[in-house]
Protein backbone atom coordinates (compact mmCIF):
# COMPACT_ATOMS: atom_id res chain seq x y z
CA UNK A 1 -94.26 -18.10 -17.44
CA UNK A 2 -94.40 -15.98 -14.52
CA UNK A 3 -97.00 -12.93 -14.70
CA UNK A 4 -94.74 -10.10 -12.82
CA UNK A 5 -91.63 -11.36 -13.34
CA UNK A 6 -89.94 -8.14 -11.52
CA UNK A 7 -92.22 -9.01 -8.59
CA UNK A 8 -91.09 -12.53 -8.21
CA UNK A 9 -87.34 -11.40 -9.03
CA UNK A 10 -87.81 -9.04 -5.70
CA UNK A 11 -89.05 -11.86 -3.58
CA UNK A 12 -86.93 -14.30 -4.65
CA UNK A 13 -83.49 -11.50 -4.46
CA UNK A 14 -84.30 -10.13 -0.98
CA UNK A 15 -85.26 -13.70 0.37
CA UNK A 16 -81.87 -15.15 -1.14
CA UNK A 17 -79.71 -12.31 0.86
CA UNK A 18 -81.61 -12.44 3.76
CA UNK A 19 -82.22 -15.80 4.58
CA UNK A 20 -78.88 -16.59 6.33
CA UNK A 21 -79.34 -13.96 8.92
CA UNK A 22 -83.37 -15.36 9.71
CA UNK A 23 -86.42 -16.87 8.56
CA UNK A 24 -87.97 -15.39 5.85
CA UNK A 25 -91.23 -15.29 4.02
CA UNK A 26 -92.53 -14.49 0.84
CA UNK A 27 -96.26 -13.68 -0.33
CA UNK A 28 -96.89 -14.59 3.64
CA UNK A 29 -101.35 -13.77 4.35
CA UNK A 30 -102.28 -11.59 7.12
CA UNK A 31 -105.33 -11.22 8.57
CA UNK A 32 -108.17 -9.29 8.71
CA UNK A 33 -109.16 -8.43 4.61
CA UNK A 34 -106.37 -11.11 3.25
CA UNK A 35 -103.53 -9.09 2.11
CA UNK A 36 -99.93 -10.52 1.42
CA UNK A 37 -97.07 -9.44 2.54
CA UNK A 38 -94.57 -9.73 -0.19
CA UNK A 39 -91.12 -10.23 2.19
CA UNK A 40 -91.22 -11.08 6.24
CA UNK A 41 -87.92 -11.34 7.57
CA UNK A 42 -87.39 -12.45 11.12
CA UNK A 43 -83.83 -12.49 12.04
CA UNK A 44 -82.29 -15.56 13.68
CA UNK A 45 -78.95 -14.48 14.44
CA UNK A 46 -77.24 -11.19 15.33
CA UNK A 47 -77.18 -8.46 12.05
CA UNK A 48 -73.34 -8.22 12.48
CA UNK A 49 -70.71 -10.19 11.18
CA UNK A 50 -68.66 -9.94 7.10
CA UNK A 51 -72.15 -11.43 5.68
CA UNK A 52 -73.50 -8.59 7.38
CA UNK A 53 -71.31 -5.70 6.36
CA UNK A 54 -71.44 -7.54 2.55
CA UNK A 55 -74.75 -6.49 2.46
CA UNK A 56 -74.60 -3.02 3.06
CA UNK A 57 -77.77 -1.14 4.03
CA UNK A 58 -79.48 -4.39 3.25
CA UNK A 59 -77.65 -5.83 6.19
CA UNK A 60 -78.28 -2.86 8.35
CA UNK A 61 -82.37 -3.65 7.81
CA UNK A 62 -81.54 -6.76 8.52
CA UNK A 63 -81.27 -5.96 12.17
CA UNK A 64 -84.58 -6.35 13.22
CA UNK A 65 -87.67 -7.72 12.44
CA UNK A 66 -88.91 -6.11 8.79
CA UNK A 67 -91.76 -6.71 6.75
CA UNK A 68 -90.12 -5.76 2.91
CA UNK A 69 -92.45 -4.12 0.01
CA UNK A 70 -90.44 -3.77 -2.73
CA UNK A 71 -92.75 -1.34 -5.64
CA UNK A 72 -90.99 -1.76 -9.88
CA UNK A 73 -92.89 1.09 -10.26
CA UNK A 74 -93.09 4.41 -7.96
CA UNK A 75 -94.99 4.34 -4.87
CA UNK A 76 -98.38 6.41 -4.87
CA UNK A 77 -100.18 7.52 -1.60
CA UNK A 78 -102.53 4.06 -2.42
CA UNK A 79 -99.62 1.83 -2.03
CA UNK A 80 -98.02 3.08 1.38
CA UNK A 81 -101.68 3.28 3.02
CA UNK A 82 -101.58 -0.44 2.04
CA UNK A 83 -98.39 -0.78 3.08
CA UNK A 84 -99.25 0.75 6.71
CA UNK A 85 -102.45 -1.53 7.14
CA UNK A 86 -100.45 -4.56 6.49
CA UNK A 87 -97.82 -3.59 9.27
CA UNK A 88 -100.83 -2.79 11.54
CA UNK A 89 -102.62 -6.05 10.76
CA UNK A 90 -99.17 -7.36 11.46
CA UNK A 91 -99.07 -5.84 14.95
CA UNK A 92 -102.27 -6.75 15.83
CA UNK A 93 -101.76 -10.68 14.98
CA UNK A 94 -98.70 -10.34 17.07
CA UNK A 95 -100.41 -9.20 20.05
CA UNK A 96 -103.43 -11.59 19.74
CA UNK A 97 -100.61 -14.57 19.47
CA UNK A 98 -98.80 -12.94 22.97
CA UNK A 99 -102.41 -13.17 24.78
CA UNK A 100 -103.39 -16.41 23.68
CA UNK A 101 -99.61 -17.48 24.67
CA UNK A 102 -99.79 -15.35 27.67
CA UNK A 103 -96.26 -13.64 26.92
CA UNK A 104 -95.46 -10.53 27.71
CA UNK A 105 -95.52 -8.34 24.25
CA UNK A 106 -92.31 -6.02 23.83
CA UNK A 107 -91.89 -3.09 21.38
CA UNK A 108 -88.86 -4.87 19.99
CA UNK A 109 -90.47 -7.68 18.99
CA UNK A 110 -92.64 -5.55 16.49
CA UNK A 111 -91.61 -5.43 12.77
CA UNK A 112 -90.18 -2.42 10.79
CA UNK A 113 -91.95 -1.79 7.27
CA UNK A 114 -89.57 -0.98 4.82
CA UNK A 115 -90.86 0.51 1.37
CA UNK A 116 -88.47 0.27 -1.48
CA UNK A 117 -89.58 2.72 -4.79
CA UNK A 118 -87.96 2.78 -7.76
CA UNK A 119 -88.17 6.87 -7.43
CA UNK A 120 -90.30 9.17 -4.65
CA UNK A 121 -90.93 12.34 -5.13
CA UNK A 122 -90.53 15.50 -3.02
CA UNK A 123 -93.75 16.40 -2.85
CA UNK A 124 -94.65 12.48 -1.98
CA UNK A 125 -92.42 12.47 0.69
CA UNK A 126 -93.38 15.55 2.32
CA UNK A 127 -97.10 14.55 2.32
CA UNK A 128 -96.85 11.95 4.85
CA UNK A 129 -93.90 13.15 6.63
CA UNK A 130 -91.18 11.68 6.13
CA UNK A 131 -87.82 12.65 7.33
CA UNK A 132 -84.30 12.54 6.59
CA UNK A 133 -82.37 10.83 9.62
CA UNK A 134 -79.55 12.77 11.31
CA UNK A 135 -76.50 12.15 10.20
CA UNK A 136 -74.90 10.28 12.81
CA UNK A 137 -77.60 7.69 12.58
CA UNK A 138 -75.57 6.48 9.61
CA UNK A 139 -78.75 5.55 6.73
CA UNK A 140 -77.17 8.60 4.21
CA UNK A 141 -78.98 9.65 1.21
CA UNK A 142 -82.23 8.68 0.17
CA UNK A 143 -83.42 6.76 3.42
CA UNK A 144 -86.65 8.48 4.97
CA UNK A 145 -88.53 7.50 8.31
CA UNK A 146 -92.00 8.55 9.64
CA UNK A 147 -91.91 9.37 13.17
CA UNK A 148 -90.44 6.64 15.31
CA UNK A 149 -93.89 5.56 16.89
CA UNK A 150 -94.48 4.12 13.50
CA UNK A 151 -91.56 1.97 12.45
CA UNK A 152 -92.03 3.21 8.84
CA UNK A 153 -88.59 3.89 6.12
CA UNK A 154 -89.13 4.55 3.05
CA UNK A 155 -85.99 4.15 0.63
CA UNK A 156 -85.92 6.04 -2.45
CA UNK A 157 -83.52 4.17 -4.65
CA UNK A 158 -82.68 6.08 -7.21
CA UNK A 159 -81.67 8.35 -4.60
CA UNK A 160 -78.74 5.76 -3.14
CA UNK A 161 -75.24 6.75 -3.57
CA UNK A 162 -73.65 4.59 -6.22
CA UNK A 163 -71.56 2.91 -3.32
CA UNK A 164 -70.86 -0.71 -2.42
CA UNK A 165 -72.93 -0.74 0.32
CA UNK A 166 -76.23 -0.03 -1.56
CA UNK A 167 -75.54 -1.68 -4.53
CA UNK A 168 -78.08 -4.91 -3.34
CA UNK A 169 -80.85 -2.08 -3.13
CA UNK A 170 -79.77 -0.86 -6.09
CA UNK A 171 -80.38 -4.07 -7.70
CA UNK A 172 -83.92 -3.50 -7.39
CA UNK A 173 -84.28 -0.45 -8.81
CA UNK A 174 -85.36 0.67 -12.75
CA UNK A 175 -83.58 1.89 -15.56
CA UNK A 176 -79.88 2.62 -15.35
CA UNK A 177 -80.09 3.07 -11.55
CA UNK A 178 -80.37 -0.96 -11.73
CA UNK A 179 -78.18 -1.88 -14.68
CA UNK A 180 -75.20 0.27 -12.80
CA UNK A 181 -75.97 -2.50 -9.88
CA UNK A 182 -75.83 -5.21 -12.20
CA UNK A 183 -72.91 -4.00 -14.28
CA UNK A 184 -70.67 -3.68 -10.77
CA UNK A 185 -71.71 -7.17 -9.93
CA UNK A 186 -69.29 -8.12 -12.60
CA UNK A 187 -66.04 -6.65 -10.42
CA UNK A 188 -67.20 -9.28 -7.49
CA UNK A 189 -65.00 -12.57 -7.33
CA UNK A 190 -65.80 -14.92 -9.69
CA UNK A 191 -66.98 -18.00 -6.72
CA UNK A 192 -68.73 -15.28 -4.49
CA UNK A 193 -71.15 -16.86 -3.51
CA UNK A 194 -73.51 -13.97 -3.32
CA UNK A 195 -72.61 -12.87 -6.89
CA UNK A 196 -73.61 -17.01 -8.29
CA UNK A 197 -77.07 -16.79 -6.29
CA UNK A 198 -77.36 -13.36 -7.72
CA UNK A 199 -76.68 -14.17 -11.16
CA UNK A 200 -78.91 -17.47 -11.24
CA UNK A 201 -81.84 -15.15 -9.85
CA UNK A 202 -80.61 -12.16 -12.75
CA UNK A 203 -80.75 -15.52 -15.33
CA UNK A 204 -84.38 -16.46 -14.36
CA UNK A 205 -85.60 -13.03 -14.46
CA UNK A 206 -84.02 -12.46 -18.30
CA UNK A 207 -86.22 -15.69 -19.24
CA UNK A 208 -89.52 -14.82 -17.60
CA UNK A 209 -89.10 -11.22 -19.52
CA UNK A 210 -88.44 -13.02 -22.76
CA UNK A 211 -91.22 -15.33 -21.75
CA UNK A 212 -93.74 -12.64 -21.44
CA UNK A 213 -92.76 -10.20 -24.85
CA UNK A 214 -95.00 -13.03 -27.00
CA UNK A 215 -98.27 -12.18 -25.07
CA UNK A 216 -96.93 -8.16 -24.79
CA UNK A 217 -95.79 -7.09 -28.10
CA UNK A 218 -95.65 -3.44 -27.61
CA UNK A 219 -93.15 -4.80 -24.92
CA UNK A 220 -91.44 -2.39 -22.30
CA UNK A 221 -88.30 -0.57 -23.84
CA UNK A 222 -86.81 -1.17 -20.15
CA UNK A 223 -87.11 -4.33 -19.85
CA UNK A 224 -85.64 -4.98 -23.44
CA UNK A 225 -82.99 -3.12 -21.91
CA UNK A 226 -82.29 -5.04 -18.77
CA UNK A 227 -82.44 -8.04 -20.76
CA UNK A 228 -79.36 -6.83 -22.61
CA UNK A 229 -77.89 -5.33 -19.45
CA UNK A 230 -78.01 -9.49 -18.53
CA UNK A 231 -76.36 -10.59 -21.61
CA UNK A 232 -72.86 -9.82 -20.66
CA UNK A 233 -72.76 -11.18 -17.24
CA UNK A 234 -74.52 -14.54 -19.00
CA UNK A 235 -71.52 -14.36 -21.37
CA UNK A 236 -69.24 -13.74 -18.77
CA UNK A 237 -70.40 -16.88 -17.04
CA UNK A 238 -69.71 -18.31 -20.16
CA UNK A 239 -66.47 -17.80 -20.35
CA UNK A 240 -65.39 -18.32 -16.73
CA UNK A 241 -66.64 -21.20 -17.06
CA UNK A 242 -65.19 -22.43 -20.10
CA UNK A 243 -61.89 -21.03 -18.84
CA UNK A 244 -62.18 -23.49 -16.18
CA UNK A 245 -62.83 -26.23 -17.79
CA UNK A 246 -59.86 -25.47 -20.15
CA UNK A 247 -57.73 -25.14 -17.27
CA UNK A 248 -58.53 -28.58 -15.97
CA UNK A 249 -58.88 -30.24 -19.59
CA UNK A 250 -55.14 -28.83 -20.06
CA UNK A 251 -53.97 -30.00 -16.36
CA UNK A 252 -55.57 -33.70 -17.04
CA UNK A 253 -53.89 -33.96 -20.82
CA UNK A 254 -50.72 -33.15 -19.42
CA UNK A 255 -50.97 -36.14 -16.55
CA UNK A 256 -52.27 -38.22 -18.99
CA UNK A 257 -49.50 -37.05 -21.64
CA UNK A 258 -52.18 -35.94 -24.30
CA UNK A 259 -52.65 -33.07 -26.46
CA UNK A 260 -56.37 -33.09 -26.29
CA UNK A 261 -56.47 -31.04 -22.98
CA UNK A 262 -57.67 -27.61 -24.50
CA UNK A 263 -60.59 -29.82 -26.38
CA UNK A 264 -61.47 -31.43 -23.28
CA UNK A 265 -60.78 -28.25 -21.67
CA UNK A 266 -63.86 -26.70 -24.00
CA UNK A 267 -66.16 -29.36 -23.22
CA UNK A 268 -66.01 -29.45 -19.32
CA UNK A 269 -66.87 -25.97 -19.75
CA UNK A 270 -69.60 -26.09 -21.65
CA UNK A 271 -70.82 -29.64 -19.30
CA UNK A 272 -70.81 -27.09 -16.26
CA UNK A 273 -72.45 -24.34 -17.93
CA UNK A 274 -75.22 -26.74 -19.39
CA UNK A 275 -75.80 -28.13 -16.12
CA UNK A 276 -75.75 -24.91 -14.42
CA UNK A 277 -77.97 -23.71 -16.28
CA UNK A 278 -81.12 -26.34 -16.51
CA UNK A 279 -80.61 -26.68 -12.53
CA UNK A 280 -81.03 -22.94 -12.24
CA UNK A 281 -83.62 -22.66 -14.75
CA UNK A 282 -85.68 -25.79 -14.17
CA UNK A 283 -84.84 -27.47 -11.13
CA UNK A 284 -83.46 -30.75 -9.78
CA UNK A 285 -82.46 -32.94 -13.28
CA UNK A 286 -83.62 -36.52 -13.81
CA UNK A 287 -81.43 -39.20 -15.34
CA UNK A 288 -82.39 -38.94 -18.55
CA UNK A 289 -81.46 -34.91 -18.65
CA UNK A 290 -78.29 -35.83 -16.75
CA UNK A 291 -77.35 -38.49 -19.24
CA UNK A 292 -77.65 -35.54 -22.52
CA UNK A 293 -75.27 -33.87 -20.51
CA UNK A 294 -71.80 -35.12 -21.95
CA UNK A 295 -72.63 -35.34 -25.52
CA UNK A 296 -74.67 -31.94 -25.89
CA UNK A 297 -71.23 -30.59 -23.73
CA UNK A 298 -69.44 -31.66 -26.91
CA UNK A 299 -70.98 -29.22 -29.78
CA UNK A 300 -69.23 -26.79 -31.47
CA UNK A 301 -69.51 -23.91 -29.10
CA UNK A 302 -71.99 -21.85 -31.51
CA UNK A 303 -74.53 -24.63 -31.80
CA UNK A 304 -74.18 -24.96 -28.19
CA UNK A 305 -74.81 -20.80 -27.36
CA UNK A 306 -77.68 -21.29 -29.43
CA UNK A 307 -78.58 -24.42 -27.52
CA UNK A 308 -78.62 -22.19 -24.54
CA UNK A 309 -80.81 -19.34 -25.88
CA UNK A 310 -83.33 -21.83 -27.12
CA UNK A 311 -83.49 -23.52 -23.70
CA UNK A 312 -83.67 -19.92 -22.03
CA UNK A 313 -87.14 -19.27 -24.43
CA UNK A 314 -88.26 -21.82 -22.53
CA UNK A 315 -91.27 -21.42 -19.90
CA UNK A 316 -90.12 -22.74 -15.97
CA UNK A 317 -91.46 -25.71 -15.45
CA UNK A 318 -90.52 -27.58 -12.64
CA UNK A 319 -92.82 -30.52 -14.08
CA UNK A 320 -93.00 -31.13 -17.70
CA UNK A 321 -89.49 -31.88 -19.04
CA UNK A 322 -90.84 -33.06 -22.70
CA UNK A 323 -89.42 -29.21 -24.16
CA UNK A 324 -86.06 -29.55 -22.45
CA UNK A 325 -85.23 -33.00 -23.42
CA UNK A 326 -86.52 -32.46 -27.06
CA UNK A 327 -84.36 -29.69 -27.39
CA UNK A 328 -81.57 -31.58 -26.22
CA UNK A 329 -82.40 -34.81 -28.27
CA UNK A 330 -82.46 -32.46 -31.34
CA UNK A 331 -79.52 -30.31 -30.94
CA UNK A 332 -77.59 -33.87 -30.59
CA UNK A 333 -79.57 -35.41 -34.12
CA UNK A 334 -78.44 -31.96 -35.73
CA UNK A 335 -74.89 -31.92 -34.97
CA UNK A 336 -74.66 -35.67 -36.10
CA UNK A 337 -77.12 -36.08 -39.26
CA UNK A 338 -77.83 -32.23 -40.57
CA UNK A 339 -75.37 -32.09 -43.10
CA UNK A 340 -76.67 -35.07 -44.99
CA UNK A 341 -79.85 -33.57 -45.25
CA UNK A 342 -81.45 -37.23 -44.33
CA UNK A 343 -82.56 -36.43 -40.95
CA UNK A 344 -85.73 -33.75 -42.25
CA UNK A 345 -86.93 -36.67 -44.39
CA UNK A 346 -87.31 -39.11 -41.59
CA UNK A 347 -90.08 -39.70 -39.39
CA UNK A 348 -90.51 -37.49 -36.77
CA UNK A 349 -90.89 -40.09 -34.49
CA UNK A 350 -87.18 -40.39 -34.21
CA UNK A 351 -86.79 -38.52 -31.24
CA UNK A 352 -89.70 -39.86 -28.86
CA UNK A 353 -88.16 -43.07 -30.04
CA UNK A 354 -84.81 -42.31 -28.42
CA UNK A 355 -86.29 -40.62 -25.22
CA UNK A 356 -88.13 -43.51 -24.65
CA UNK A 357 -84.96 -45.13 -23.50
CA UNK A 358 -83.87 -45.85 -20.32
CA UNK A 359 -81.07 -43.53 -19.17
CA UNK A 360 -78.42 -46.50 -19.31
CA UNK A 361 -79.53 -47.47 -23.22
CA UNK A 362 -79.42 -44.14 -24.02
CA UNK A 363 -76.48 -43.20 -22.67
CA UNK A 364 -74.99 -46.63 -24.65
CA UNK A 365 -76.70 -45.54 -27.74
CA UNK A 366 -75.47 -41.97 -27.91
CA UNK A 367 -72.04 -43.10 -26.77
CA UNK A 368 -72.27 -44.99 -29.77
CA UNK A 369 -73.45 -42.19 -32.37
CA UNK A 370 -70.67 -41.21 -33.70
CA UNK A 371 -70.12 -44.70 -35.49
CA UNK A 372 -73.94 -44.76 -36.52
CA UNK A 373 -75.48 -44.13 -39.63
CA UNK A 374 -78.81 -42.45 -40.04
CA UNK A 375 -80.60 -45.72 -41.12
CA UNK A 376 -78.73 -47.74 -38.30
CA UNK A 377 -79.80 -45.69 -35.87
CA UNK A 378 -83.35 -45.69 -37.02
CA UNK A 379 -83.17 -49.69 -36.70
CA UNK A 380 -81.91 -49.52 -33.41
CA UNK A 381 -84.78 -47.18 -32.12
CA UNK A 382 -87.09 -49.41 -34.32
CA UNK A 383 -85.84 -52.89 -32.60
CA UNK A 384 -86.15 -51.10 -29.01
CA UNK A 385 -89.52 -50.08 -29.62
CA UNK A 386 -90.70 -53.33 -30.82
């Protein structure tokens, strides 16, 4: 369970969009009294291009060096002083590291600090002197600079005009400023590629929030509301995806003169989601996840959304699978034996039985399933184990 899960959503977002155009850091130490920086982007290529222009005012900060504090909650006086020291320990590392190298140290080598607040207030702004750029020097609304000596913005997001270029700022924001982002990343084409890395990030942040409401009861009413703001584009997913694998069930019944297609159609589309879904969630999946794959794909597609939420309450791991294959073993055991009413009476040993298996016997056994009784099954796990 992640602590600040709208932290580690920021981090995770910005470095996601910016790492094509340069190296990027997250949580990178600085000298002097150890402070991280939460985003240092160093750009690798030229900030021009379609990726570029797809970014928007993202892209346009893109164009230099930047160190990135993105702030869920406003920005107080506190947090840009500590903002400022960071991009002057910053400086001063760079300069030490030109000496020892014995390079000559140029102004354009120095990184921009970029603030992103939720909101800023007038009276906030005015303190340390920010100021609106002209015009013709193309930020528009809501972008503020201190003098240029500095290398200071400030973006206000709530003050962005709901365009396509800011949207990716947007994203970041609170309240409805950030669930309009969200909702218009549900116009962008369904293989984007920015909208899929977006929506996996959008995925893990909706978990870590339901993650955290045990140990927060009170809970935040905006977060409970950005979690809902996620549900449609997770059911959207949903049903892309099972479109798709309709599409292609249908297309491989007809070649193979069936009438099974839309069936098999269903159940692609639910294997892709599935597997989707733990990779996002948990990581790269061992053989025995990969072999639950096929059969879990083939539940009635209620069992399986619920399959989905109940892997979603899950905590990240990237280590201890026992949760995710026990939910899996289970949801399997249910769909077969539940309606009996045998399975609650058996040992509960039944399913570390089964994930003892190797992936190849288990894969065997549960092709098998369908044919097996409760009490054959049982014997089978029993005869392994012996």
């Amino acid at each position: 369970m992640t602590k600040f899960p709208h932290d580690q959503f920021a981090k995770e977002y910005l470095q996601e969009l910016l790492s094509p155009l340069g190296e990027v850091e997250t949580s990178k130490d600085v000298t002097a009294e150890v402070r991280e920086i939460d985003v240092w982007f160093q750009p690798t290529s030229v900030a021009e291009g379609e990726y570029v222009q797809s970014l928007g005012l993202l892209g346009k900060m893109a164009a230099t060096a930047a160190i990135i504090e993105p702030f869920r909650n406003p920005v107080a006086a506190e947090g840009i002083f500590s903002c400022v020291v960071k991009l002057l320990n910053s400086r001063a590392e760079l300069g030490r590291r030109a000496n020892r190298e014995d390079q000559r140290f140029e102004e354009r080598q120095l990184p921009m600090l970029w603030i992103l607040t939720p909101t800023a207030s007038e009276l906030l702004v005015n303190s340390f002197g920010f100021r609106t750029p002209e015009a013709s020097e193309g930020w528009g609304k809501g972008v503020y600079f201190l003098s240029q000596a500095w290398r200071v913005g400030l973006i206000a997001i709530h003050q962005l005009p709901r365009t396509p270029e800011t949207m990716w700022l947007r994203m970041l924001g609170r309240g409805r400023v950030q669930q309009g982002a969200i909702a218009e990343l549900t116009a962008f084409p369904v293989n984007d590629p920015l909208r899929v890395n977006a929506l996996q990030l959008l995925y893990n942040l909706q978990a870590n929030l339901q993650a955290n409401t045990p140990t927060n009861p009170a809970g935040d009413d905006e977060d409970q509301e950005l979690v809902m703001a996620i549900v449609p584009l997770f059911q959207q997913h949903l049903q892309e995806a099972q479109q798709q694998g309709i599409e292609q069930g249908i297309e491989q019944g007809r070649e193979e003169g069936r009438e099974e297609g839309r069936e098999e159609g269903r159940e692609e589309g639910q294997r892709l989601i599935l597997e989707s879904f733990l990779q996002v969630r948990f990581g790269e999946l061992d053989p025995l996840t990969l072999t639950f794959l096929r059969p879990v794909s083939a539940l009635p597609t209620a069992e399986f959304t619920m399959l989905l939420v109940q892997l979603s309450m899950l905590p990240i791991a990237q280590t201890d699978r026992q949760p995710v294959l026990n939910l899996l073993a289970e949801s399997i055991l249910n769909n077969r034996f539940s309606e009996s009413g045998q399975l609650e009476a058996r040992p509960v040993t039944l399913i570390p039985n089964l994930l003892s298996l190797s992936p190849e016997n288990l894969s065997l056994l549960l092709s098998e399933l369908p044919q097996l009784s409760l009490e054959n099954l049982i014997a089978r796990l029993t005869k392994r184990s012996s």
